[in-house]
Protein backbone atom coordinates (compact mmCIF):
# COMPACT_ATOMS: atom_id res chain seq x y z
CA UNK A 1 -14.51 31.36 5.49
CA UNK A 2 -14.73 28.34 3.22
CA UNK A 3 -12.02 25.80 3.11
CA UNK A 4 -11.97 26.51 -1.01
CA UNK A 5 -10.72 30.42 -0.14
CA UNK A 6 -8.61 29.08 2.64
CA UNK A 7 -6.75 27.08 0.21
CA UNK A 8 -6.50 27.47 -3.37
CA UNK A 9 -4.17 24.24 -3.71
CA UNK A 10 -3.33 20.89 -1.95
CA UNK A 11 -1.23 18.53 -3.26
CA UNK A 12 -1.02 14.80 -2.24
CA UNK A 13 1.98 12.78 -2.13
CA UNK A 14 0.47 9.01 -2.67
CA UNK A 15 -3.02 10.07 -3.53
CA UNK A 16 -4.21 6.89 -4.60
CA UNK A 17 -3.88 5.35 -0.98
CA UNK A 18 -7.26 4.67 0.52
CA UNK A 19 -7.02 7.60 3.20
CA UNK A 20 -5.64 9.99 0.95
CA UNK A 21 -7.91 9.43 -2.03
CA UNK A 22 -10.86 9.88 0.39
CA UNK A 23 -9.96 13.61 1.55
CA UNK A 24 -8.50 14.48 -1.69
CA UNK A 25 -11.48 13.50 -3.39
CA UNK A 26 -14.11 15.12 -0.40
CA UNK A 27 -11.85 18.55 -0.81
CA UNK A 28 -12.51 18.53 -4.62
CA UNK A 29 -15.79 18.19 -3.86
CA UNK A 30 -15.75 21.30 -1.67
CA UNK A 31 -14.37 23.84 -4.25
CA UNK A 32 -10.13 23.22 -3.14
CA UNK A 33 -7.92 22.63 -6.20
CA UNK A 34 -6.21 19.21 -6.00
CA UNK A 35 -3.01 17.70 -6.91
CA UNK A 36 -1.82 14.49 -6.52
CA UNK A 37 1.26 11.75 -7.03
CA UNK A 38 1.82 8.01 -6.82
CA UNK A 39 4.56 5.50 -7.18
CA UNK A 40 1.95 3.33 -8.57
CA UNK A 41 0.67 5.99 -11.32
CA UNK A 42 1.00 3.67 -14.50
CA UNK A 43 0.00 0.48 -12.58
CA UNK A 44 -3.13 -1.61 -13.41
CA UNK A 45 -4.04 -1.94 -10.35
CA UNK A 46 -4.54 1.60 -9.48
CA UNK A 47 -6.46 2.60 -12.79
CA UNK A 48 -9.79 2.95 -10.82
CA UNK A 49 -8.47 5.31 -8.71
CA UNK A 50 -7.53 7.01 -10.61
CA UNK A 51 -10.09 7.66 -12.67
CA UNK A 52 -11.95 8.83 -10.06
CA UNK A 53 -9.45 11.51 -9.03
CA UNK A 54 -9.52 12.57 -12.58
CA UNK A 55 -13.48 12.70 -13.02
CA UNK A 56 -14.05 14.68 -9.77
CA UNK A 57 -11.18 17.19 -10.72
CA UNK A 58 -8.12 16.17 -9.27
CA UNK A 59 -4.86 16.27 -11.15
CA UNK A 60 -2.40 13.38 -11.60
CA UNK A 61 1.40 13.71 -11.58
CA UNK A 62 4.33 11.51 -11.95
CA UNK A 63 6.09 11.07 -8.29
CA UNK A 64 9.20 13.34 -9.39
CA UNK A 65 8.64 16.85 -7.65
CA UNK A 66 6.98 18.04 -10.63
CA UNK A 67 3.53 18.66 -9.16
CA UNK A 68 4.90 20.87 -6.41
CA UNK A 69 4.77 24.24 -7.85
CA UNK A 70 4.73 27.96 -6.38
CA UNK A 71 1.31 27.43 -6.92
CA UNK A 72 0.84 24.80 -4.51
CA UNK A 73 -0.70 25.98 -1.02
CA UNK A 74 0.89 22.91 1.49
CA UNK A 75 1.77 19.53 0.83
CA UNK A 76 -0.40 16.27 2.33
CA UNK A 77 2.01 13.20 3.17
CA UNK A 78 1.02 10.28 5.25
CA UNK A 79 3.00 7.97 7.66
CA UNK A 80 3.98 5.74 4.48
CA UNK A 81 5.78 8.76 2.30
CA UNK A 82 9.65 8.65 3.43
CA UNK A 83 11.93 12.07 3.74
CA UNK A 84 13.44 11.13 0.55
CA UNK A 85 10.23 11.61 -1.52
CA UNK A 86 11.23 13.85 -4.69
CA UNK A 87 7.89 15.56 -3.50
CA UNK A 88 8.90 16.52 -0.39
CA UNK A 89 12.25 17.84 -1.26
CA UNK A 90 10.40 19.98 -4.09
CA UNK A 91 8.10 21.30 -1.00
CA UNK A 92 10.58 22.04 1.18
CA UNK A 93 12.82 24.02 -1.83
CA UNK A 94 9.77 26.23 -2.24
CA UNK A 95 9.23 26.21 1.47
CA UNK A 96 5.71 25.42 1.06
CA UNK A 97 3.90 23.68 4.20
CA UNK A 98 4.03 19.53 4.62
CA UNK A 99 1.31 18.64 6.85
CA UNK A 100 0.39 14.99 7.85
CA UNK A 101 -3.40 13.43 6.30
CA UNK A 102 -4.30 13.39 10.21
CA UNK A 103 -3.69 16.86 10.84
CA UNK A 104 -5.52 17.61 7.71
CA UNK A 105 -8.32 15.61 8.32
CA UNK A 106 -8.41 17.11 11.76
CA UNK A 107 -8.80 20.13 10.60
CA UNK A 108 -12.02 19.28 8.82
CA UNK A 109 -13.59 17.10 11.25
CA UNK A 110 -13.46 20.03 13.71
CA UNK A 111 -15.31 22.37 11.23
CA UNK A 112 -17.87 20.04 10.90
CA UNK A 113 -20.40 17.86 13.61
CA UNK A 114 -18.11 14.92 12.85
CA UNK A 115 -18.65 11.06 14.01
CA UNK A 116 -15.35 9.14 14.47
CA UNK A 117 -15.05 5.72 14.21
CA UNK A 118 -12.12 4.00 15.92
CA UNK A 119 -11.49 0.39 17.18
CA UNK A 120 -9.11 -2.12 15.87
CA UNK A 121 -11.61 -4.14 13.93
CA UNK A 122 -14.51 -2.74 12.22
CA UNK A 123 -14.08 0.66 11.31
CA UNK A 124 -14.81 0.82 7.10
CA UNK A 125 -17.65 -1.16 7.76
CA UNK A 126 -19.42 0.83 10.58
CA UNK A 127 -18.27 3.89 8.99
CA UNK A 128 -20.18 3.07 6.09
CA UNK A 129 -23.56 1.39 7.86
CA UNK A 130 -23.51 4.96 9.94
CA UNK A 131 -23.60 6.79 6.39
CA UNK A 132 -26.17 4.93 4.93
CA UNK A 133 -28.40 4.64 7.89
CA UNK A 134 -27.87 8.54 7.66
CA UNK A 135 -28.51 9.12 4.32
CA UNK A 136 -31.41 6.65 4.57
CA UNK A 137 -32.90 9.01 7.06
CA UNK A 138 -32.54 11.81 5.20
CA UNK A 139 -30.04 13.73 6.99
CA UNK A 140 -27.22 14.09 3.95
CA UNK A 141 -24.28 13.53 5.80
CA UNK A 142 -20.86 13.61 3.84
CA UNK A 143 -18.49 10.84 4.51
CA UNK A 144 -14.60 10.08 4.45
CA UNK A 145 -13.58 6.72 4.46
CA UNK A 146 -10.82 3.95 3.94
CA UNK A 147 -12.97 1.87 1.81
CA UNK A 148 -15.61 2.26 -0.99
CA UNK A 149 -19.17 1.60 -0.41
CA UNK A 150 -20.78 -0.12 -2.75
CA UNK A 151 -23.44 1.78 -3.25
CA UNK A 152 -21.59 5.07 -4.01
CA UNK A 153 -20.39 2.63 -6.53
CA UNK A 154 -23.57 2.00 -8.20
CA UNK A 155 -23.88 5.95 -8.58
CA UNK A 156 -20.95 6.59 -10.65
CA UNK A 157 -18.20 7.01 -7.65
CA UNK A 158 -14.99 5.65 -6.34
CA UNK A 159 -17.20 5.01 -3.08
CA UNK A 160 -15.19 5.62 -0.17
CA UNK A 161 -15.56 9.83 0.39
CA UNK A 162 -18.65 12.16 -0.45
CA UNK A 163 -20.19 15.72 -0.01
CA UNK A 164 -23.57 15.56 1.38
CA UNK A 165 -25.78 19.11 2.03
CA UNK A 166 -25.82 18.81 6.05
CA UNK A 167 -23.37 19.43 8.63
CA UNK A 168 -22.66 15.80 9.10
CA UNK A 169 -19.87 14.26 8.51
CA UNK A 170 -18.90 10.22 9.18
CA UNK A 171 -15.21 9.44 9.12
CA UNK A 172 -13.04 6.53 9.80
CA UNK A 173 -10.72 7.22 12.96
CA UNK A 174 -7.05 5.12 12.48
CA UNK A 175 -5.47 4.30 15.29
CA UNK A 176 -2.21 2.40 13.67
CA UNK A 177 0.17 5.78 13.63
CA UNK A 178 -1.33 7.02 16.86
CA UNK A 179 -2.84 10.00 14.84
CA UNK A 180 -6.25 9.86 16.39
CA UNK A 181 -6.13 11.65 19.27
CA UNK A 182 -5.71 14.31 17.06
CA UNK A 183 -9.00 14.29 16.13
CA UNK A 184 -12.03 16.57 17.84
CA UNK A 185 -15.65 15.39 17.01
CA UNK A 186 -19.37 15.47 18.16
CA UNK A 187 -19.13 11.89 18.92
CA UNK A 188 -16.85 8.97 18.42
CA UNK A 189 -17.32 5.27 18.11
CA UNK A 190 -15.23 2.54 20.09
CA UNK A 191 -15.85 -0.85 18.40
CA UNK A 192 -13.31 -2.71 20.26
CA UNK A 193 -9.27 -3.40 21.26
CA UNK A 194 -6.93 -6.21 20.34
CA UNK A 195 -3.32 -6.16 19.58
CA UNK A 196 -2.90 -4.85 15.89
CA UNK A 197 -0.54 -2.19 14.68
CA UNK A 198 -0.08 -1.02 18.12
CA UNK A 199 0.35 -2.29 22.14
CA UNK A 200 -2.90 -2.62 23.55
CA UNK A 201 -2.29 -0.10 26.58
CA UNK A 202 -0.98 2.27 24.04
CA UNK A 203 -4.37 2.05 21.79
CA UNK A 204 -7.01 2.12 25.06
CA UNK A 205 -5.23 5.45 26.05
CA UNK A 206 -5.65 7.04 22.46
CA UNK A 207 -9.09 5.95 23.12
CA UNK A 208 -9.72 7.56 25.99
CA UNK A 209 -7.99 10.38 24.79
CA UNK A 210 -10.28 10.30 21.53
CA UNK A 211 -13.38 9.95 24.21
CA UNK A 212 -12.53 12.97 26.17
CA UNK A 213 -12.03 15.26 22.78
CA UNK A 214 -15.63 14.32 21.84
CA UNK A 215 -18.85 15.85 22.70
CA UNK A 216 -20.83 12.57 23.01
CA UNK A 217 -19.19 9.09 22.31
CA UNK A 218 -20.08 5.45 22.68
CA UNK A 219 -18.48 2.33 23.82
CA UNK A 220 -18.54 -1.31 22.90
CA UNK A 221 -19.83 -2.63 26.49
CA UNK A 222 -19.37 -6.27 25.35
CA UNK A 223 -15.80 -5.78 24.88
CA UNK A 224 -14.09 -6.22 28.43
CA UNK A 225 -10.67 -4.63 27.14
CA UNK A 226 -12.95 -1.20 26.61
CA UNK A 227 -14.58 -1.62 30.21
CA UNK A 228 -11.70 0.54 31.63
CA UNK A 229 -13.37 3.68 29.61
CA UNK A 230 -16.45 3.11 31.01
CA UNK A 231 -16.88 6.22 33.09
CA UNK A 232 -15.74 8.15 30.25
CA UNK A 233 -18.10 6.98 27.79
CA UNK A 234 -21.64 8.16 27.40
CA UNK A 235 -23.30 5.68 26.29
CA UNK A 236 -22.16 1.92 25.27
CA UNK A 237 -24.30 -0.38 22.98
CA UNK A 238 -23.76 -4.37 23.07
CA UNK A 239 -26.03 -7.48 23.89
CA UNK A 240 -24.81 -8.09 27.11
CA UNK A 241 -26.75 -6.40 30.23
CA UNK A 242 -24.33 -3.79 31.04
CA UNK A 243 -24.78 -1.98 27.85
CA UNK A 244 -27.13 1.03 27.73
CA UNK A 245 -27.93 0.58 24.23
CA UNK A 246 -29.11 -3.06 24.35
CA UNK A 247 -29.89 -5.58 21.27
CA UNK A 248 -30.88 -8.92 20.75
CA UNK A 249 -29.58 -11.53 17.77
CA UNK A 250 -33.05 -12.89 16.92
CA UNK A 251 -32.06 -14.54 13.55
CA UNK A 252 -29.15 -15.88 10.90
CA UNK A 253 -28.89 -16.96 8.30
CA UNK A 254 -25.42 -17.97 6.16
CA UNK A 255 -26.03 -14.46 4.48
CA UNK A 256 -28.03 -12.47 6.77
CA UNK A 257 -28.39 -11.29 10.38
CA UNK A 258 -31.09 -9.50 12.26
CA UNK A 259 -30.62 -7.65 15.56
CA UNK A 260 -33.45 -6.45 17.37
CA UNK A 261 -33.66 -3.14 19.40
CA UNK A 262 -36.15 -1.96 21.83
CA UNK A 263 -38.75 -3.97 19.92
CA UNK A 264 -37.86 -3.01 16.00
CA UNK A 265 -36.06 -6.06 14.21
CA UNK A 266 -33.87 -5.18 11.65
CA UNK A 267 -31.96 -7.52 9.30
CA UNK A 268 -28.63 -6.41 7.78
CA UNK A 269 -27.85 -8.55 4.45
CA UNK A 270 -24.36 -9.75 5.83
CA UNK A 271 -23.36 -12.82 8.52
CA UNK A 272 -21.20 -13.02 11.44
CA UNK A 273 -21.72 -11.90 15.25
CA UNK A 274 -19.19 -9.44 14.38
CA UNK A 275 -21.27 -7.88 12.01
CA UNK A 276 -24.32 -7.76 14.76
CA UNK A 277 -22.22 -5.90 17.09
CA UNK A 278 -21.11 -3.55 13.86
CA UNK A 279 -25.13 -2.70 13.35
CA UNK A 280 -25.89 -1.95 16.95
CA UNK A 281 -22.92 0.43 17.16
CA UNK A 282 -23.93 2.07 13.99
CA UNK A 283 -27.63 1.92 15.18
CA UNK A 284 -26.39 3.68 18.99
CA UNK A 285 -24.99 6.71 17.08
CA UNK A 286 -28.37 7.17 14.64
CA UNK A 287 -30.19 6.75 17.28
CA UNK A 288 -28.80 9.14 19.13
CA UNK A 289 -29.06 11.44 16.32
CA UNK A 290 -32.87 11.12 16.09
CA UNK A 291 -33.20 8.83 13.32
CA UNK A 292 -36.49 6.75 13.69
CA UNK A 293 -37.18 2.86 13.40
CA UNK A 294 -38.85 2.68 10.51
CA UNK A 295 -36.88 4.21 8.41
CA UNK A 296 -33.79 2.95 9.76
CA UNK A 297 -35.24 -0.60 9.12
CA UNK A 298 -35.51 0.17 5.64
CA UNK A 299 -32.09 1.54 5.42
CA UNK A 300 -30.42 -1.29 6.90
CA UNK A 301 -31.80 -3.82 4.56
CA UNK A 302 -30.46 -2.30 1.95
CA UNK A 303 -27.47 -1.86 3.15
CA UNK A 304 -24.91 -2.80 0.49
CA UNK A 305 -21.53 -3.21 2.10
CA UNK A 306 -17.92 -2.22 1.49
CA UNK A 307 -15.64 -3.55 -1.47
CA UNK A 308 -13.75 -6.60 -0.04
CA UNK A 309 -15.36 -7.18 3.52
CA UNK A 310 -17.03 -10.28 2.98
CA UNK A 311 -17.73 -9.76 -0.71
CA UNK A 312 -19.22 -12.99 -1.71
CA UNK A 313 -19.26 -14.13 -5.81
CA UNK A 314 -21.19 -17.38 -6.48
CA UNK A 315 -19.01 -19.02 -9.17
CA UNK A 316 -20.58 -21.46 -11.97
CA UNK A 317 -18.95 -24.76 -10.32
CA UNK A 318 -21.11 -23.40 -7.43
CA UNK A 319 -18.17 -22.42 -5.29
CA UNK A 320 -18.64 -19.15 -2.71
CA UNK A 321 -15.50 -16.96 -3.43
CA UNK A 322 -15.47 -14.56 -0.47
CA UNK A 323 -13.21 -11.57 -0.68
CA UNK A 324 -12.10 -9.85 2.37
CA UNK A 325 -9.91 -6.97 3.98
CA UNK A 326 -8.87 -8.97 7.22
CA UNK A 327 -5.33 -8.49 8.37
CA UNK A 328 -4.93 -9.38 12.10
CA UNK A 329 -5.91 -11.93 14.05
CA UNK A 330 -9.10 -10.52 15.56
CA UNK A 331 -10.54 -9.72 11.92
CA UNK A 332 -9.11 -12.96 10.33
CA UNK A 333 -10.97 -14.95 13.35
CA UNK A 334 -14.52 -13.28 12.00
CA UNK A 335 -14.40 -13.87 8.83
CA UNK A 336 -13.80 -17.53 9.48
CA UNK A 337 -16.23 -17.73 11.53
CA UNK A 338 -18.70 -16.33 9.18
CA UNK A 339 -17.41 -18.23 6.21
CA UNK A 340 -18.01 -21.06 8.08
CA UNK A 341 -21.79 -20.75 7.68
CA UNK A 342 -21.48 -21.06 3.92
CA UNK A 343 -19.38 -24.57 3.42
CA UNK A 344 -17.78 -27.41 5.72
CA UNK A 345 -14.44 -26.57 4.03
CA UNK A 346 -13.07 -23.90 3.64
CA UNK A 347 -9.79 -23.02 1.28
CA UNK A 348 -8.25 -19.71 3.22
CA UNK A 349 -5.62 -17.47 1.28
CA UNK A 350 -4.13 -15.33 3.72
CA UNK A 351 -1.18 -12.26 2.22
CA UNK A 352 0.30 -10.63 5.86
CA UNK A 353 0.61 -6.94 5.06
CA UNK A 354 4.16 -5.95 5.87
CA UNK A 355 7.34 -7.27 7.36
CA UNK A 356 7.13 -5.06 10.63
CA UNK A 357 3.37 -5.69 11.14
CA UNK A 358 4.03 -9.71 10.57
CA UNK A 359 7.01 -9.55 12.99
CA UNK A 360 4.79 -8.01 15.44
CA UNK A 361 2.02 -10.22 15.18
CA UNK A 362 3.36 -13.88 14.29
CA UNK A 363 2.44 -15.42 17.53
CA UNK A 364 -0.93 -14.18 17.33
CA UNK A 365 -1.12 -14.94 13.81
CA UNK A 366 0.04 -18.59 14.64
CA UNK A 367 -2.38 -18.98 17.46
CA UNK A 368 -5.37 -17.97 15.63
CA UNK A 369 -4.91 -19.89 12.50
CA UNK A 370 -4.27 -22.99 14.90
CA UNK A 371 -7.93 -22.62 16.84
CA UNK A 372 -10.30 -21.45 14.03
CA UNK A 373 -9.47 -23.89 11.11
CA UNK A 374 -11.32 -27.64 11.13
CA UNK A 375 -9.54 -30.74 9.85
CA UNK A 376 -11.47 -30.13 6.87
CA UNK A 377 -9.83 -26.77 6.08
CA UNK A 378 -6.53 -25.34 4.41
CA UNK A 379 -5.10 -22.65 4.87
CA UNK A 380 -2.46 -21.18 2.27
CA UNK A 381 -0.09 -18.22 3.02
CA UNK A 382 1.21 -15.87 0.58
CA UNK A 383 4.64 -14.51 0.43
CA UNK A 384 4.92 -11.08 2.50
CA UNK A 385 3.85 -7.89 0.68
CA UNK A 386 6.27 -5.45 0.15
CA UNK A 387 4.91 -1.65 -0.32
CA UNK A 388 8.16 -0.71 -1.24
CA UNK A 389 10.73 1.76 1.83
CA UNK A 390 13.22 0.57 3.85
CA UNK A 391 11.51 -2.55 5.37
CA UNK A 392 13.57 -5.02 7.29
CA UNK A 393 13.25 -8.47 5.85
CA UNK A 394 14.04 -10.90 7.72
CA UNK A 395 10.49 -12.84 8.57
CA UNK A 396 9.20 -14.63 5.47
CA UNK A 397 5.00 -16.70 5.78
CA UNK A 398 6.85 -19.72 6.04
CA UNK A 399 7.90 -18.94 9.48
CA UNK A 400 4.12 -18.41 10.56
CA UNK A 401 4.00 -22.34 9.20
CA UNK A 402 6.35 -23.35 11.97
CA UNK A 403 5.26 -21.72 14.60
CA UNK A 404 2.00 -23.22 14.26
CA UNK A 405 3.44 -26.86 14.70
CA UNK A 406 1.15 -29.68 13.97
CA UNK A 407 -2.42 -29.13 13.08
CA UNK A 408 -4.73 -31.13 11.97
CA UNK A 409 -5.60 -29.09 8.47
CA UNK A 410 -3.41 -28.60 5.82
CA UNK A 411 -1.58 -24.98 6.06
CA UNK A 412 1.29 -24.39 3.30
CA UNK A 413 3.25 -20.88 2.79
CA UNK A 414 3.10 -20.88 -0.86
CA UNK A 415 5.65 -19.46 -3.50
CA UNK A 416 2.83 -17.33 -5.34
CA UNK A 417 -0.72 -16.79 -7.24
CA UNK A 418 -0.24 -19.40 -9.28
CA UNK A 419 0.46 -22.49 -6.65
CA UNK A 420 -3.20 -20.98 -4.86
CA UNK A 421 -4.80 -21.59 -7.94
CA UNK A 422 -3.89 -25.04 -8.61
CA UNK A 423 -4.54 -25.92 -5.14
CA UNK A 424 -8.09 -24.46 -5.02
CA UNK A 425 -8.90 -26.20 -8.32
CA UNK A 426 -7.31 -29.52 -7.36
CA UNK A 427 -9.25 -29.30 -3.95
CA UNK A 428 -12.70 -28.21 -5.70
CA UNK A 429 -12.04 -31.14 -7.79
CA UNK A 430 -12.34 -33.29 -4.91
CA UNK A 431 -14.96 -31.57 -2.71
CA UNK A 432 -16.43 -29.05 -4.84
CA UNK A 433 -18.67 -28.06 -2.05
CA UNK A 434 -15.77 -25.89 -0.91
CA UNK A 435 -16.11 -22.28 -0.12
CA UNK A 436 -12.52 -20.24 -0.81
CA UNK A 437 -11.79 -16.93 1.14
CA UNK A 438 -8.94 -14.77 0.59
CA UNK A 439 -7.84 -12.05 2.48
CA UNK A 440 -5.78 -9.18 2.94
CA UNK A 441 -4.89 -5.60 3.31
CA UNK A 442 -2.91 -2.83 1.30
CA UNK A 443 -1.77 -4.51 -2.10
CA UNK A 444 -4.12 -2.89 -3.99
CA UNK A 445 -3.96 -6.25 -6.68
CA UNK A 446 -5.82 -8.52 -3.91
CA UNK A 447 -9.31 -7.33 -5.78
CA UNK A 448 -7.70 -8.51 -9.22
CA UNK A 449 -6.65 -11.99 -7.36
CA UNK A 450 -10.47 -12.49 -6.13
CA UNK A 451 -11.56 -11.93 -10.20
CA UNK A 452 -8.84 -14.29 -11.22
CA UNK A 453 -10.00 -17.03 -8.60
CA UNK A 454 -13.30 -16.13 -9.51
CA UNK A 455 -12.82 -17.20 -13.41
CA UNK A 456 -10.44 -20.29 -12.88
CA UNK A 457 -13.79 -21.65 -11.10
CA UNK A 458 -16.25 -20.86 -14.23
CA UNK A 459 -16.91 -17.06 -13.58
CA UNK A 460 -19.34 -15.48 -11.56
């Protein structure tokens, strides 16, 4: 039985979050009526959205209980939507089922021969190289994602979920409310394990979990926190000698790097050893899946990436403005890195993503930003965002400032938008051979920050 006669109606409380957009806008494409709210409904920011929502059939309400109806078949919240929702209470007056977006997604990964991609770095970008690889091969998978690909961009989409005409479908695992090991695919991707949302020991054993619930999975073998799953694993793909899926690094370039397997170089149009390892785990699965050199070559040159990781403009004063999604340590260290290969000096705009996820990571936070930045460098935090709930407050960027101590580069917690931009253009003034990176997760504004930076250094 199709999932359209299953369910004639599912409504989604915060629809324009990146998760919930995705399956929202994958069940419209399968035939299932869709409903949605947001908080941010009337907000610039979100306008994209929801368009999209809109153009594929999805309909928009206020967040006021008003698009719960007898009509509505269950309810889709996600860790973020509190008890106190005016959505929820309307659900549970018409006693119609609330079900988290994990269990929901669970429930269509299992119907279909799913690839999961977990790790704490990584995911929306080798969630998105596996579906173009795919679709490069020809095998129309569909995809569910937390971040729009650009080139289901350029054909008229919001870019991070589709409906392709195979069984396949490529999905992006989240491991930051533990709801993975929900999750019951052909085969899952590992990409790697550092503290994030979660204790380390807590993540590997959703892992492991997530390995043992798969038919075939793969492991990052040049990650030693992963070596414990080992045994479990399949198959692991790195560039060290204990992978079984081995590659080799055989060129950069500040905008380019090209990984050779088995004898068949490809080059993927983006920098950064991180983004290597990304390709060879994307490369493991669609291998595995019988997808052939040749055209997999061809696919992953013209790969076109995901909005805001590593999303470089070239501005008129001849600044690189890089945009990017990186919001812990691990992430934040690789796109450094990689920015690094595009300017001696680099202007870093950093927004932390929460008051509970700053708390939990300010010592990591501190000790990163101390050993990646040069003398040359500065690094400028933004206040805290706030996504609205019952958030304790009582950590502000300033004290991520202090627990750095003394470092040789400038780093300055900064009272807003506007201070960044006079310090970038008082900086490019001097050394206009700068390149400027912000980054960031969750305020869904940081895209409309990268434009503004963009035009207070001539435009694009």
């Amino acid at each position: 039985m199709s999932m359209s006669k299953q369910v004639q109606k599912t409504h989604f409380v915060g629809i324009f979050g990146s998760g919930m957009s995705a399956i929202a806008q994958y069940l419209a494409g399968t035939g299932v009526s869709v409903t949605g709210s947001d908080r941010l409904l009337d907000s610039p920011d979100t306008a994209k959205i929801k368009e999209a929502l809109l153009s594929c059939g999805c309909t928009i309400h206020p967040q006021d209980g008003s698009g719960v109806t007898t009509n509505t078949g269950r309810v889709c919240v996600s860790t973020a939507i509190e008890e106190s929702n005016p959505d929820i209470a309307a659900a549970r007056a018409l006693n119609i089922p609330i079900l988290h977006r994990s269990d929901l997604l669970a429930s269509i990964v299992k119907n279909k021969k799913s690839i999961a991609v977990a790790g704490t770095s990584g995911k929306s970008t080798v969630t998105a190289m596996i579906f173009e690889l795919l679709t490069g091969c020809g095998m129309s998978p569909s995809l569910i994602s937390g971040a729009a690909l650009r080139s289901l961009e350029q054909r008229g989409l919001f870019g991070n979920a589709f409906c392709g005409t195979s069984d396949l479908l490529v999905v992006e695992a989240d491991e930051s409310d533990g709801t993975l090991v929900k999750y019951e695919p052909y085969a899952s991707v590992i990409l790697n394990l550092s503290k994030d949302h979660k204790p380390e020991d807590e993540v590997l054993e959703m892992f492991r979990r997530l390995i043992a619930q798969s038919t075939w999975s793969t492991i990052n073998a040049d990650d030693p926190k992963l070596h414990a799953l080992t045994d479990s694993a399949a198959a692991s793909f790195g560039f060290g000698g204990a992978a079984s899926f081995k590659g080799a690094i055989t060129g950069t370039t500040p905008l380019s790097t090209t990984v050779t397997v088995d004898g068949a170089a490809m080059t993927l149009p983006l920098p950064g050893a991180h983004n290597a390892s990304n390709l060879l785990a994307a490369l493991c699965v669609c291998k595995h899946l019988g997808c052939g050199d040749q055209k997999l070559s061809e696919a992953v040159s013209s790969y076109m990436g995901v909005d805001r990781r590593f999303a470089v403009t070239r501005t008129a004063k001849g600044v690189a403005v890089i945009d990017d999604f990186a919001h812990n340590p691990e992430k934040i260290r690789a796109a450094v890195s990689a920015a690094k290969q595009l300017s001696d000096r680099i202007i870093a705009i950093y927004q932390p993503h929460g008051f509970g996820p700053t708390r939990f990571l300010k010592n990591e936070y501190a000790a990163t930003f101390k050993d990646v930045f040069r003398p040359t460098d500065t690094l400028c935090l933004l206040p805290i965002y706030y996504a609205g709930g019952t958030a304790v407050k009582d950590i502000e960027s300033k004290d991520i400032i202090e627990l750095m101590g003394g470092v040789p580069f400038k780093a300055i917690a900064v009272n807003g938008r506007d201070d960044v931009i006079n310090i970038i253009n008082e900086s490019v003034s001097i050394h206009p051979d700068s390149a400027v990176l912000l980054m960031g997760a969750r305020d869904p504004s940081l895209s409309g920050f990268a434009k503004r930076i963009v035009e207070s250094l001539g435009g694009a």
